[in-house]
C-alpha atoms as a PDB file:
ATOM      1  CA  UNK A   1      -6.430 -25.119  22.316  1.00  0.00           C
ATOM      2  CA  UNK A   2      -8.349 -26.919  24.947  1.00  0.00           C
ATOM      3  CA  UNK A   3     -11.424 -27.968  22.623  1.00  0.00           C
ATOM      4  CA  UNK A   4     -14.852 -29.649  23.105  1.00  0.00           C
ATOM      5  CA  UNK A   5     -15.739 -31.996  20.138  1.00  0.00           C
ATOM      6  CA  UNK A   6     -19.245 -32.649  19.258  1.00  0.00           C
ATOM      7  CA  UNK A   7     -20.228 -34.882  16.388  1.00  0.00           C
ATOM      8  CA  UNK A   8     -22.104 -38.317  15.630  1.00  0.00           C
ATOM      9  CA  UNK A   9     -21.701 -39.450  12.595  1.00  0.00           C
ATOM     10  CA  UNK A  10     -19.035 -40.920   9.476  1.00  0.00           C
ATOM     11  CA  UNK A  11     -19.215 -37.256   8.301  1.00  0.00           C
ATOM     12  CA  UNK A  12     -17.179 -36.213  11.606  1.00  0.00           C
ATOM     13  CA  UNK A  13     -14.935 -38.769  12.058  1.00  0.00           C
ATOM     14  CA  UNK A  14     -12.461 -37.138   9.723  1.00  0.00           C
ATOM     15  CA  UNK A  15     -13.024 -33.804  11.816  1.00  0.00           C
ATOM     16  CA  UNK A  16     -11.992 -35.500  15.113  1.00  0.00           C
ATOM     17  CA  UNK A  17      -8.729 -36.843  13.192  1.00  0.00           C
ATOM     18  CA  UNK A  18      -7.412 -33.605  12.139  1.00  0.00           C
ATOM     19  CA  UNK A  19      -8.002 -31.991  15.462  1.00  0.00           C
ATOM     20  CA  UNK A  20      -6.294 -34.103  17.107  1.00  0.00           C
ATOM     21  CA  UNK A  21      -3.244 -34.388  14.564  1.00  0.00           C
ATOM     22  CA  UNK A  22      -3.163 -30.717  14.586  1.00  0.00           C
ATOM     23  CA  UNK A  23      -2.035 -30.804  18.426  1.00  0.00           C
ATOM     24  CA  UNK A  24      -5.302 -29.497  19.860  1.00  0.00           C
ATOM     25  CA  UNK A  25      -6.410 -30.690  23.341  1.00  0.00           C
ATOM     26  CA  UNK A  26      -9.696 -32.839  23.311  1.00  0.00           C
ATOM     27  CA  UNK A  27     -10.948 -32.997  26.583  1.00  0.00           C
ATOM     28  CA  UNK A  28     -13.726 -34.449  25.474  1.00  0.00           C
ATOM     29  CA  UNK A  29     -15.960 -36.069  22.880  1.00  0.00           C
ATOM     30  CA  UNK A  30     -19.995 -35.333  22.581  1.00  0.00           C
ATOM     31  CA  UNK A  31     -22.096 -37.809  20.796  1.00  0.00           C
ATOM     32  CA  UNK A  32     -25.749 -39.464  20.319  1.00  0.00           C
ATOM     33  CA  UNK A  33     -25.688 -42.618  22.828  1.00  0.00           C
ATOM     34  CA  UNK A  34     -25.773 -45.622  21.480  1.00  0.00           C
ATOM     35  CA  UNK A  35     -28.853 -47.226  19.075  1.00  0.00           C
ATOM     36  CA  UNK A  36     -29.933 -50.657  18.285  1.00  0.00           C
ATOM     37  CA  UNK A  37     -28.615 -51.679  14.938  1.00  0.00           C
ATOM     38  CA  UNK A  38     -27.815 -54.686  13.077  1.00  0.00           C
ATOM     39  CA  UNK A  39     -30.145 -58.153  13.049  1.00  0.00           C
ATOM     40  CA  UNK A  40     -29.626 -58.496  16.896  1.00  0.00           C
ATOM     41  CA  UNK A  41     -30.652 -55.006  17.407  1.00  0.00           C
ATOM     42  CA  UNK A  42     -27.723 -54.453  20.159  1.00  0.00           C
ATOM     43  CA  UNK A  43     -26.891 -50.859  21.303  1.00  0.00           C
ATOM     44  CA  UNK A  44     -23.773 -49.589  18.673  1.00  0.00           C
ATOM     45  CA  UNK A  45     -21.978 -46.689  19.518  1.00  0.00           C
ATOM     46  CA  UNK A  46     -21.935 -43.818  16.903  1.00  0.00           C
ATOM     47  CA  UNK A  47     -18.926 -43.867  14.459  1.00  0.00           C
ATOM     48  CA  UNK A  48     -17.349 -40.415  16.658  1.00  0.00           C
ATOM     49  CA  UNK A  49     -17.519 -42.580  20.016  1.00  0.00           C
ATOM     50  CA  UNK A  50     -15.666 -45.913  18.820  1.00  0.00           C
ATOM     51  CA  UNK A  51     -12.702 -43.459  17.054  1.00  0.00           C
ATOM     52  CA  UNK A  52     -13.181 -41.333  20.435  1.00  0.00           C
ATOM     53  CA  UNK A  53     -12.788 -44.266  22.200  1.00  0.00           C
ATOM     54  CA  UNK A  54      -9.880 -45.945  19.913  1.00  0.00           C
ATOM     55  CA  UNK A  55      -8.035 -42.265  20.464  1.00  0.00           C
ATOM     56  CA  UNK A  56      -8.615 -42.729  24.315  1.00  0.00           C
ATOM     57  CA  UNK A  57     -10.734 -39.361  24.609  1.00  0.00           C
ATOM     58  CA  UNK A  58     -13.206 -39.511  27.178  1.00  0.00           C
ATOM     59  CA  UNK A  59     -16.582 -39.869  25.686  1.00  0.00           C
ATOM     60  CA  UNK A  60     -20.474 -38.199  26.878  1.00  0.00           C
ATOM     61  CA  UNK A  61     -23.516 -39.197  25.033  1.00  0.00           C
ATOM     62  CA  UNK A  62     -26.493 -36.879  26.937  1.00  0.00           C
ATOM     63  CA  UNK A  63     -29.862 -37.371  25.644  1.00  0.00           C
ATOM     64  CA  UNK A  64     -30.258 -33.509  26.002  1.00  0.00           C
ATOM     65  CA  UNK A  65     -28.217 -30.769  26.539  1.00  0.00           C
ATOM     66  CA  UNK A  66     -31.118 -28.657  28.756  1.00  0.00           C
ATOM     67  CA  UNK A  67     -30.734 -29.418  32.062  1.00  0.00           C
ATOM     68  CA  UNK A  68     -28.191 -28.082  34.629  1.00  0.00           C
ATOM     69  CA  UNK A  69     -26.440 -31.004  35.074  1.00  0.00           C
ATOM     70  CA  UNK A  70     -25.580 -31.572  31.687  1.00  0.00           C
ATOM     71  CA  UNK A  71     -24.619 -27.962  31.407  1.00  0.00           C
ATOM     72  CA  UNK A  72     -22.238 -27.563  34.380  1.00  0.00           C
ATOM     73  CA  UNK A  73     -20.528 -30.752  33.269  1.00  0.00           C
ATOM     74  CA  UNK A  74     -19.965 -29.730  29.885  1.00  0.00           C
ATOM     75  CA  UNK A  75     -18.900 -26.488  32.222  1.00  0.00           C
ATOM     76  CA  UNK A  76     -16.013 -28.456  34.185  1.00  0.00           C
ATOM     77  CA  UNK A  77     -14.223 -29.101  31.085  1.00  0.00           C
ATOM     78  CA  UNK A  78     -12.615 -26.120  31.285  1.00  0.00           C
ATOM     79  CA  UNK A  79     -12.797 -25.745  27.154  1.00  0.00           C
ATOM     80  CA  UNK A  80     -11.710 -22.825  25.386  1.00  0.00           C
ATOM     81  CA  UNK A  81     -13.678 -23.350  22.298  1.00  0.00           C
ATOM     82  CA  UNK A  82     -15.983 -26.428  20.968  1.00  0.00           C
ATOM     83  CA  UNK A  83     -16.329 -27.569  17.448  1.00  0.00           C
ATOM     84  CA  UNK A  84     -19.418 -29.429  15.970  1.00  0.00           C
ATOM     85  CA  UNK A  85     -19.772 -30.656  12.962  1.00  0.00           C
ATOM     86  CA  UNK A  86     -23.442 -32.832  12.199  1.00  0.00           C
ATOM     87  CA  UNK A  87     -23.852 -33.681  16.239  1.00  0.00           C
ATOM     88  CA  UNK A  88     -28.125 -34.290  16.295  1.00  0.00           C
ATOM     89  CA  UNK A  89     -28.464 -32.313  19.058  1.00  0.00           C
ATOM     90  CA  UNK A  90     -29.514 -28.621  19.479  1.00  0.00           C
ATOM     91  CA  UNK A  91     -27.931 -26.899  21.687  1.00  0.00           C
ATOM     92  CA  UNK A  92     -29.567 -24.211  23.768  1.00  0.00           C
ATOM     93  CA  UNK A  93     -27.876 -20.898  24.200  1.00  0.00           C
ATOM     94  CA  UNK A  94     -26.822 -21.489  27.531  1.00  0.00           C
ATOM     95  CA  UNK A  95     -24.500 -24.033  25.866  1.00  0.00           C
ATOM     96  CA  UNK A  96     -23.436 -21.890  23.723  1.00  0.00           C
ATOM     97  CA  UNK A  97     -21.963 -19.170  26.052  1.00  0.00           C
ATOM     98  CA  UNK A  98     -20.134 -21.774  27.742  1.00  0.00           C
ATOM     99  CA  UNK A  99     -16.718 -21.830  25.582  1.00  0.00           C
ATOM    100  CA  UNK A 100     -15.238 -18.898  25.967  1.00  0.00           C
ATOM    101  CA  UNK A 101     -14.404 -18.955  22.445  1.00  0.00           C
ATOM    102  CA  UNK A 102     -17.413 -20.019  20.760  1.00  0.00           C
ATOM    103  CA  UNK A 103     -18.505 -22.576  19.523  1.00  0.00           C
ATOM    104  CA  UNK A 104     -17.791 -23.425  15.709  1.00  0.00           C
ATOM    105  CA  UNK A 105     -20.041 -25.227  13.665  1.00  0.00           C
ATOM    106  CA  UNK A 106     -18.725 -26.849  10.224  1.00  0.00           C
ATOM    107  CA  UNK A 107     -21.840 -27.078   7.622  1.00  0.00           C
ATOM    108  CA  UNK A 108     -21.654 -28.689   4.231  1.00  0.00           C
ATOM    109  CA  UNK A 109     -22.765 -25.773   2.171  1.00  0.00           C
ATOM    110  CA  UNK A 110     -22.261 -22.088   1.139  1.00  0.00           C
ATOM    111  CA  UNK A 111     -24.679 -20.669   3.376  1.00  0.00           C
ATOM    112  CA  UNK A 112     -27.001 -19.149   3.021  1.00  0.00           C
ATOM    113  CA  UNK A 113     -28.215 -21.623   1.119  1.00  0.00           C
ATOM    114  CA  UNK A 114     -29.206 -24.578   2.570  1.00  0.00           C
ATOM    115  CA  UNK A 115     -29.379 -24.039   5.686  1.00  0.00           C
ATOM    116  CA  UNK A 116     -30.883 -27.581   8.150  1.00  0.00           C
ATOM    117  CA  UNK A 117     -30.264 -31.401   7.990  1.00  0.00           C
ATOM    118  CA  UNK A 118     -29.766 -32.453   4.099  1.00  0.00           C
ATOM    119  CA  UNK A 119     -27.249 -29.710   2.561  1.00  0.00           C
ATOM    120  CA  UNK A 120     -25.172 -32.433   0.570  1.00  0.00           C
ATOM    121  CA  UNK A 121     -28.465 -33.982  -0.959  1.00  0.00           C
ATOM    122  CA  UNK A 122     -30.226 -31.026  -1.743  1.00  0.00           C
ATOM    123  CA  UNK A 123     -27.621 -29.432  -3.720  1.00  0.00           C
ATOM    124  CA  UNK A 124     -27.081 -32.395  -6.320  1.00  0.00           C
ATOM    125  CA  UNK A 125     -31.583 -32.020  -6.465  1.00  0.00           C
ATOM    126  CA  UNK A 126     -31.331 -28.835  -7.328  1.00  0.00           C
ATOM    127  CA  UNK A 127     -29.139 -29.167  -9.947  1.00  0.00           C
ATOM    128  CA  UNK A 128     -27.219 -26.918  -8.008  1.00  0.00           C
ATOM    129  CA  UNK A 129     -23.013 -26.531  -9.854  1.00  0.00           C
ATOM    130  CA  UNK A 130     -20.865 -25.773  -6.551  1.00  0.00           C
ATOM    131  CA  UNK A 131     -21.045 -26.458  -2.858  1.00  0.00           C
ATOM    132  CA  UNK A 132     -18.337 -26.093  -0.386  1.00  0.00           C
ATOM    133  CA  UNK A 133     -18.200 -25.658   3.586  1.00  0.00           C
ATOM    134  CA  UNK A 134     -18.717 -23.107   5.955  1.00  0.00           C
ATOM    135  CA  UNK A 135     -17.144 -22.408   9.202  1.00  0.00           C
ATOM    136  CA  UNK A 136     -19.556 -20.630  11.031  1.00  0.00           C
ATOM    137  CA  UNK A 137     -19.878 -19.329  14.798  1.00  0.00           C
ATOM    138  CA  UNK A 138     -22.863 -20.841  15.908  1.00  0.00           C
ATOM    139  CA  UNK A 139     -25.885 -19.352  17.817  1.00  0.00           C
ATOM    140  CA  UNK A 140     -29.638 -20.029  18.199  1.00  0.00           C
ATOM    141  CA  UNK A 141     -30.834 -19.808  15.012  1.00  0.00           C
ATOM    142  CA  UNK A 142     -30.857 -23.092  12.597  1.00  0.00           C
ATOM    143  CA  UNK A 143     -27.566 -22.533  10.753  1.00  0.00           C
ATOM    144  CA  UNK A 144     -28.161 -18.376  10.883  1.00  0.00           C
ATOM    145  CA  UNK A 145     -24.332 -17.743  12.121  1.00  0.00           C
ATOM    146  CA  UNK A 146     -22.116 -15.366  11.049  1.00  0.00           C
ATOM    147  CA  UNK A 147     -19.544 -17.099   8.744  1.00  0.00           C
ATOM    148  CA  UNK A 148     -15.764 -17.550   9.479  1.00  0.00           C
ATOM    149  CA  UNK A 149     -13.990 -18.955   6.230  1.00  0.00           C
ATOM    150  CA  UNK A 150     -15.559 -21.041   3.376  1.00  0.00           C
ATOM    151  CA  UNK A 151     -14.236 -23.311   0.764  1.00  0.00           C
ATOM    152  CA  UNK A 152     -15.750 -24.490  -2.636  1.00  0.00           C
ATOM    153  CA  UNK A 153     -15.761 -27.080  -4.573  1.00  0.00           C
ATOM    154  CA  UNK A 154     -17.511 -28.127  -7.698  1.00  0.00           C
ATOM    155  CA  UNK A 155     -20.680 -30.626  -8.184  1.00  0.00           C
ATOM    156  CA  UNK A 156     -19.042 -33.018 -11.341  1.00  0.00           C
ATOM    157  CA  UNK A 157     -21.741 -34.585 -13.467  1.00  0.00           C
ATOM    158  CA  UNK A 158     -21.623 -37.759 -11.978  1.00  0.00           C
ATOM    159  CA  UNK A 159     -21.174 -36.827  -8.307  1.00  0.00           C
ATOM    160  CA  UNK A 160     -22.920 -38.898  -5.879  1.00  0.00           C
ATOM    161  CA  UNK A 161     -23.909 -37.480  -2.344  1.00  0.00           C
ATOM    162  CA  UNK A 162     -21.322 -40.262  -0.743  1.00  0.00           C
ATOM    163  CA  UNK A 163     -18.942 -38.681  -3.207  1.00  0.00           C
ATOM    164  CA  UNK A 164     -19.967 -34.808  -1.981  1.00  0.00           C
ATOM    165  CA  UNK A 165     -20.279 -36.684   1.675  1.00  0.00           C
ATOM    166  CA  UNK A 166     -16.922 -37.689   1.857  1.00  0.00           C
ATOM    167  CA  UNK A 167     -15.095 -34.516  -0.126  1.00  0.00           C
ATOM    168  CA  UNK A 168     -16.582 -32.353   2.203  1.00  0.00           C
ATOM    169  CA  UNK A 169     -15.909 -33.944   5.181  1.00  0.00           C
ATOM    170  CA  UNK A 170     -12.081 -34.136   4.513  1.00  0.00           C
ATOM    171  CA  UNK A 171     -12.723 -29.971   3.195  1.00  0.00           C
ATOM    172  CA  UNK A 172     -14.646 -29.366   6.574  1.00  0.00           C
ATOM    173  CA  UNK A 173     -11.488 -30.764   9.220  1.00  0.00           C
ATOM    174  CA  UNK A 174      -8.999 -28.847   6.725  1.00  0.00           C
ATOM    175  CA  UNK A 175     -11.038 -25.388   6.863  1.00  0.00           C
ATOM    176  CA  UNK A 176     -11.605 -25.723  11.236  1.00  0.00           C
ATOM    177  CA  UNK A 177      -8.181 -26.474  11.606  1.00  0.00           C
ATOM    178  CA  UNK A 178      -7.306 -23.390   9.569  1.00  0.00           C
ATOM    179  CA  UNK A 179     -10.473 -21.383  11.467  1.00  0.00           C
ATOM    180  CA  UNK A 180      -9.191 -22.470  15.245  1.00  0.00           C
ATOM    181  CA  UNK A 181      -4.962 -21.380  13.974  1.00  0.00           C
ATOM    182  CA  UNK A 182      -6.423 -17.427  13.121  1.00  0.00           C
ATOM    183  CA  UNK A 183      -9.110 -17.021  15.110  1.00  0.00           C
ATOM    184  CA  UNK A 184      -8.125 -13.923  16.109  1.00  0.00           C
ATOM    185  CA  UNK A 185      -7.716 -12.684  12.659  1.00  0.00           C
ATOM    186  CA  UNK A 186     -11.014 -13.556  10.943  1.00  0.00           C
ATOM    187  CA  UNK A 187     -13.684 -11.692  10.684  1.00  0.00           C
ATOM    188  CA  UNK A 188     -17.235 -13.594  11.247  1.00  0.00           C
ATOM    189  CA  UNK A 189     -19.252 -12.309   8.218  1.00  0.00           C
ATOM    190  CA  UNK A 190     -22.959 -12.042   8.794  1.00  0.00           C
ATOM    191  CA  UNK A 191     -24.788 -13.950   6.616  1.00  0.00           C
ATOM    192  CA  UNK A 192     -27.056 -12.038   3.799  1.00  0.00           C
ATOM    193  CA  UNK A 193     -30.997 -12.435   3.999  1.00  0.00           C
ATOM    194  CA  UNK A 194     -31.072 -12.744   0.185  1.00  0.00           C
ATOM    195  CA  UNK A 195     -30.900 -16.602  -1.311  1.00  0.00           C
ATOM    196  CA  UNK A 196     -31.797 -17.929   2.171  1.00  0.00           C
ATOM    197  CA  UNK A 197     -32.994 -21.763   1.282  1.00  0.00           C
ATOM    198  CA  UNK A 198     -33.982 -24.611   3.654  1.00  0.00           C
ATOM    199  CA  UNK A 199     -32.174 -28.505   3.183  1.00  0.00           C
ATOM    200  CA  UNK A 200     -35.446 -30.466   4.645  1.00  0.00           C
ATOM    201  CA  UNK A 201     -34.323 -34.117   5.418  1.00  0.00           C
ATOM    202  CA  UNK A 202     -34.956 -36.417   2.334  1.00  0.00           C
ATOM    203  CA  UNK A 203     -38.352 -38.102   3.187  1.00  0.00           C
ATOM    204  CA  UNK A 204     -38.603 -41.711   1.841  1.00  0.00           C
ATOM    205  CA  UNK A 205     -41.492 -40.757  -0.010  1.00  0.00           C
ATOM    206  CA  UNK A 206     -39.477 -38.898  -2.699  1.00  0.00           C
ATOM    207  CA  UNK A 207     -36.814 -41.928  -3.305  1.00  0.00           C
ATOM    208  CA  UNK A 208     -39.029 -43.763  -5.741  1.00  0.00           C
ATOM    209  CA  UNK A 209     -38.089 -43.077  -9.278  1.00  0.00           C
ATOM    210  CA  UNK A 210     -40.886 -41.553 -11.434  1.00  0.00           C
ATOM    211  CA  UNK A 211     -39.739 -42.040 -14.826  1.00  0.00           C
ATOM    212  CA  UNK A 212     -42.361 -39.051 -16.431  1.00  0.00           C
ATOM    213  CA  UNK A 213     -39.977 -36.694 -15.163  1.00  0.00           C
ATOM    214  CA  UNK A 214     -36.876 -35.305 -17.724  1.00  0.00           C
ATOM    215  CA  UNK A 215     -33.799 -37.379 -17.745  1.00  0.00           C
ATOM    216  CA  UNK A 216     -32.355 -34.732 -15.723  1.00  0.00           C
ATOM    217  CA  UNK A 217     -34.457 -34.672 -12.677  1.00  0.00           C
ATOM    218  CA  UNK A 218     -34.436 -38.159 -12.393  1.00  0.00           C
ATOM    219  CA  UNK A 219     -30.432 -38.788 -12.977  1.00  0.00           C
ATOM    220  CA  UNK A 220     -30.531 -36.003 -10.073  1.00  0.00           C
ATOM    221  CA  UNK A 221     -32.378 -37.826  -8.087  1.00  0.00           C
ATOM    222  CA  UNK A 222     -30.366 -41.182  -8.576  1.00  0.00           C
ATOM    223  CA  UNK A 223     -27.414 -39.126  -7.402  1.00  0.00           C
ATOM    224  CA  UNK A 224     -28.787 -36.982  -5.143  1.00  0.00           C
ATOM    225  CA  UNK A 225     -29.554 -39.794  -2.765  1.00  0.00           C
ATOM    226  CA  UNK A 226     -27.044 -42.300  -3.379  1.00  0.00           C
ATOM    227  CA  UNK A 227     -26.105 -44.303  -1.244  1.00  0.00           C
ATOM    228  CA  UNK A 228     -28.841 -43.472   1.048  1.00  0.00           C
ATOM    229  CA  UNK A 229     -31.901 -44.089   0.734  1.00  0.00           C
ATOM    230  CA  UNK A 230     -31.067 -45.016  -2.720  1.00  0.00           C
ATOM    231  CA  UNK A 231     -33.891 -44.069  -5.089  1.00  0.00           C
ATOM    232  CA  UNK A 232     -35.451 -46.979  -6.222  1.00  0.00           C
ATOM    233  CA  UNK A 233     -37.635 -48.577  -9.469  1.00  0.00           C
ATOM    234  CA  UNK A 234     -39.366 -52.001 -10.126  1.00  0.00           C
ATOM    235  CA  UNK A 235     -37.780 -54.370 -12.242  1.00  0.00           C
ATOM    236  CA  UNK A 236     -40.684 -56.843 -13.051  1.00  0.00           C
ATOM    237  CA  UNK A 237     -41.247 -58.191  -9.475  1.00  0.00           C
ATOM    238  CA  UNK A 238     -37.634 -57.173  -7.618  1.00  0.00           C
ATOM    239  CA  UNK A 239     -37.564 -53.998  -6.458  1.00  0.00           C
ATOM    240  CA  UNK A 240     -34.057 -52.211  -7.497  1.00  0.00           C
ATOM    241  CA  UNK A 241     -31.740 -49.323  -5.994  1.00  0.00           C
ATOM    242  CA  UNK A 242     -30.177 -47.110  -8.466  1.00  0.00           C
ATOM    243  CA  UNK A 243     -27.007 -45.284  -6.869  1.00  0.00           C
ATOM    244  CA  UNK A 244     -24.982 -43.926  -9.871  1.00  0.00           C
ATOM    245  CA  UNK A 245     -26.106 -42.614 -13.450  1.00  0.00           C
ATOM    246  CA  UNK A 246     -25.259 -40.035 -16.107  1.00  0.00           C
ATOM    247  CA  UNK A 247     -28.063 -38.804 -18.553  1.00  0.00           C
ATOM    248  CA  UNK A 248     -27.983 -40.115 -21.757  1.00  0.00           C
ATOM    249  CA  UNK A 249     -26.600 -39.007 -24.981  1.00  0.00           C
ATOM    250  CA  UNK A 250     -28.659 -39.468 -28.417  1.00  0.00           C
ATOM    251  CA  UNK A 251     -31.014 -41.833 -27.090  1.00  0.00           C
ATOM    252  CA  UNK A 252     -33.945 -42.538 -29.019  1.00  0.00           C
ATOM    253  CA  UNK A 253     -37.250 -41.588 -27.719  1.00  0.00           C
ATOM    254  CA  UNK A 254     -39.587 -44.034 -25.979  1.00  0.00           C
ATOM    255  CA  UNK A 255     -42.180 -43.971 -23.681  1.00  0.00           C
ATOM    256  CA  UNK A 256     -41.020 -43.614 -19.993  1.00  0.00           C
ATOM    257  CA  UNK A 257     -39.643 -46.130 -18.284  1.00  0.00           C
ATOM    258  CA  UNK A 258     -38.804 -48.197 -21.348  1.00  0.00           C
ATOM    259  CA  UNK A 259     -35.387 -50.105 -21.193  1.00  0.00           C
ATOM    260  CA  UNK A 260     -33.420 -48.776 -24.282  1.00  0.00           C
ATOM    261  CA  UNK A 261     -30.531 -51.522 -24.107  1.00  0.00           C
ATOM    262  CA  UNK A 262     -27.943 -51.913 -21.513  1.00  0.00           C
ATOM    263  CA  UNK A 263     -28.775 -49.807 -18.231  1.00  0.00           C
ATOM    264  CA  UNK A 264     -30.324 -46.897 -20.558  1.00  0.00           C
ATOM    265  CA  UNK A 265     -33.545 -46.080 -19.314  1.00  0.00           C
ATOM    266  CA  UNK A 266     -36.198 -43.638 -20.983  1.00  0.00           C
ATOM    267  CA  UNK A 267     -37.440 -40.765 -19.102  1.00  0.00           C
ATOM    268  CA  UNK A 268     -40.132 -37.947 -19.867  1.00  0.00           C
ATOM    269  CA  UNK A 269     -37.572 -36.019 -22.080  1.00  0.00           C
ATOM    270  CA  UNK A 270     -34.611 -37.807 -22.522  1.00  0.00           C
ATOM    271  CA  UNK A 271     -33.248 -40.776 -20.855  1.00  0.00           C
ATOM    272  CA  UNK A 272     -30.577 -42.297 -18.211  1.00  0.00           C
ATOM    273  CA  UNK A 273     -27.866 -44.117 -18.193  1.00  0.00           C
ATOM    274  CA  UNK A 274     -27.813 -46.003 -15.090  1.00  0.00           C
ATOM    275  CA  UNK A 275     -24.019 -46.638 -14.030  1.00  0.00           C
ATOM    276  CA  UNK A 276     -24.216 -48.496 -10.243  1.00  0.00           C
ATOM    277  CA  UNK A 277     -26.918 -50.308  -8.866  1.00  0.00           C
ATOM    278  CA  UNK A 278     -28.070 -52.542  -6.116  1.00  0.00           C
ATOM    279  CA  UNK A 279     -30.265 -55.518  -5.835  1.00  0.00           C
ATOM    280  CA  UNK A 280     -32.631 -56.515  -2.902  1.00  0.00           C
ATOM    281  CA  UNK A 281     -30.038 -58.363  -0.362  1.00  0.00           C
ATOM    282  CA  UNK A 282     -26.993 -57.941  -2.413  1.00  0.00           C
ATOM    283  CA  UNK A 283     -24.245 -55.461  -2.384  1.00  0.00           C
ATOM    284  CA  UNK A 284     -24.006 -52.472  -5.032  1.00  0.00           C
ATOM    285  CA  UNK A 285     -22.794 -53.235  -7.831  1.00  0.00           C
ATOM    286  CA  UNK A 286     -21.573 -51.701 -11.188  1.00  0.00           C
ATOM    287  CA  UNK A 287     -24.097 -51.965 -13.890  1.00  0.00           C
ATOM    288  CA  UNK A 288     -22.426 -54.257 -15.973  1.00  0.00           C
ATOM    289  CA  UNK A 289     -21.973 -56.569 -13.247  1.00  0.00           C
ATOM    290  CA  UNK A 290     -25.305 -56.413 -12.628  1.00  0.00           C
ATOM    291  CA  UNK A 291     -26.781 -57.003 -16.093  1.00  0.00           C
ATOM    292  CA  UNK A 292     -24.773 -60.291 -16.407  1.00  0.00           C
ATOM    293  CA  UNK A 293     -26.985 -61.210 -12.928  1.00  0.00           C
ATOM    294  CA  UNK A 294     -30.221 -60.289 -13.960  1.00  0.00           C
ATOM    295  CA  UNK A 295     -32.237 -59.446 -17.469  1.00  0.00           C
ATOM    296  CA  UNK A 296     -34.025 -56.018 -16.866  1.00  0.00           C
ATOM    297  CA  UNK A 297     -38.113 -55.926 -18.147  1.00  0.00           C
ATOM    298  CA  UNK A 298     -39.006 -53.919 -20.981  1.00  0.00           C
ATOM    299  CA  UNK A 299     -40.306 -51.508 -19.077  1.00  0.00           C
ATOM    300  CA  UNK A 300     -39.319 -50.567 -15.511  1.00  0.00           C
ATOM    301  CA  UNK A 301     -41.482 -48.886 -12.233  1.00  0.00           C
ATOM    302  CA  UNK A 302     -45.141 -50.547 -14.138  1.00  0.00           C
END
C-alpha cells in the first residue's frame, strides 16, 4: 500500500520499521522540524526523520498542517492510506479526507480510556492492571475514533512507563501491520460513551515525591514517570530522581519520609523500596550502586 507516515518521536520509530519491512510503500515521512537540543542548542532532527532519513524516505516537517499548500502537497503523494502514531500535530479534517483509505492512528491505550497526550503514564497512576493499543480510524475528535483491532497487555508490579513505552511501541507496529493486511475485513467499532477518561500531560508540578501519601501512590508515582520527568525527593542538600521501586513488604512503621535501611523509604501507610535511581549529573543507576556512592539522610524531601 502506498502509505503516508506521520510520527515524531522514539515511540514511532519502531512503527516506521515494520512498515517498511512489511513491503508497504512510504512515500513519505511527516514529522515536527527540527528543535534546539543539547549544550550547543543546535537544531536536531526528531528520532522519525534521522531513521526516515537513514531508510532514504523523503522527509516533511510543516509547522502546520492548515494551509493549502501544505494540504495539496500532502495531496500529490498520491497515498492510499496514512498511519500516525504520537505525530504533535493535529490534523484538520481536510487532512483527513485526503487518503482515500483513512487515516489510522495507533494510541497506547484501550480506549476509551485515556484518551490525549499521557496514556502510558496515566495508567501506571491510576493503578490501573492492563493497557494495550488501539488501532483506530482517526477523525476530529481527540482520540474519539471508531476502533479497528486492539491488543492487551498487562501492567507488572514493577513496570516503568519506559518499560510500558517501549512494549507498546513494538505491540503498536505489530497490530497496524495486521490493521493495513485486512482492512477490508475489520469492522471499525465505535467507541462506548461509558468509562470515557482524559491522559492530561504530566505537569512538572506533580513529579515531586510527597512522602504523606500511602506507599502505593507514591511507588506509582516513581513508576509512573520514570524515566521522564523522573519524580524526585531531597536527600539532605542533592536533589535525587527515583525511576524504579516496588512497595515494601513488613516494613516497620515510621514517620514519612524516614530512611528504613537500604533504599526503603517510609510513606504515609506503608513504605517503598526504591530499586533505580539517579543523581544530579550522573547517569541512573541501580540502587545498590548508588548507596555505595552516597549515604542517604535520615529523613528524605525535609
Amino acid at each position: 500500500m502506498r502509505l503516508i507516515f506521520m510520527g515524531t518521536p522514539d515511540f514511532s520509530v519502531p512503527v516506521l520499521d515494520a512498515l517498511v519491512e512489511a513491503g508497504h510503500d512510504i512515500v513519505a515521512v511527516y514529522s515536527q522540524p527540527p528543535r534546539p537540543a543539547g549544550r550547543g542548542k543546535r537544531d536536531r532532527p526528531s528520532p522519525v526523520q534521522a531513521r526516515a532519513e537513514a531508510l532514504g524516505l523523503p522527509v516533511r516537517h510543516p509547522v502546520s498542517l492548515k494551509g493549502q499548500e501544505a494540504q495539496d502537497e500532502l495531496r500529490a503523494f498520491g497515498a492510499e492510506a496514512a498511519v500516525v502514531v504520537a505525530y504533535g500535530l493535529i490534523l484538520p479534517q481536510a487532512v483527513l479526507d485526503i487518503p482515500p483509505r483513512g487515516c489510522l492512528n495507533i494510541h497506547a491505550s484501550l480506549l476509551p480510556r485515556w484518551r490525549g497526550a499521557a496514556p502510558i503514564q496515566r495508567a501506571i497512576l491510576a493503578g490501573d492492571d492492563r493497557t494495550g493499543v488501539c488501532i483506530m480510524q482517526m477523525e476530529a475528535g481527540l482520540d474519539t475514533g471508531p476502533v479497528l483491532l486492539r491488543r492487551e497487555t498487562a501492567i507488572g508490579p514493577e513496570d516503568t512507563a519506559g518499560d510500558l513505552h517501549d512494549r507498546l511501541s513494538v505491540m503498536g507496529a505489530e497490530a497496524v501491520v495486521e490493521a493495513l493486511g485486512r482492512l477490508d475485513a475489520l469492522a471499525p467499532e465505535p467507541q462506548p460513551e461509558d468509562g470515557v477518561t482524559y491522559a492530561a500531560k504530566i505537569d512538572k508540578a506533580e513529579a515531586r515525591i510527597d512522602w504523606t501519601r500511602p506507599a502505593v501512590e507514591v511507588d506509582r508515582l516513581i513508576r509512573g514517570i520514570a524515566p521522564f520527568p523522573g519524580a524526585w525527593t531531597e536527600a539532605g542538600d542533592e536533589r535525587i530522581k527515583l525511576l524504579g521501586s516496588r512497595v515494601a513488604e513488613g516494613a516497620p512503621e515510621a514517620a514519612p519520609g524516614t530512611h528504613l535501611g537500604g533504599f526503603t523509604i517510609a510513606c504515609g501507610a506503608g513504605a517503598v523500596e526504591v530499586t533505580r535511581a539517579q543523581r544530579a549529573g550522573r547517569g541512573a543507576q541501580d540502587a545498590e550502586t548508588i548507596l555505595r556512592g552516597m549515604a542517604l539522610p535520615d529523613v528524605l524531601g525535609a
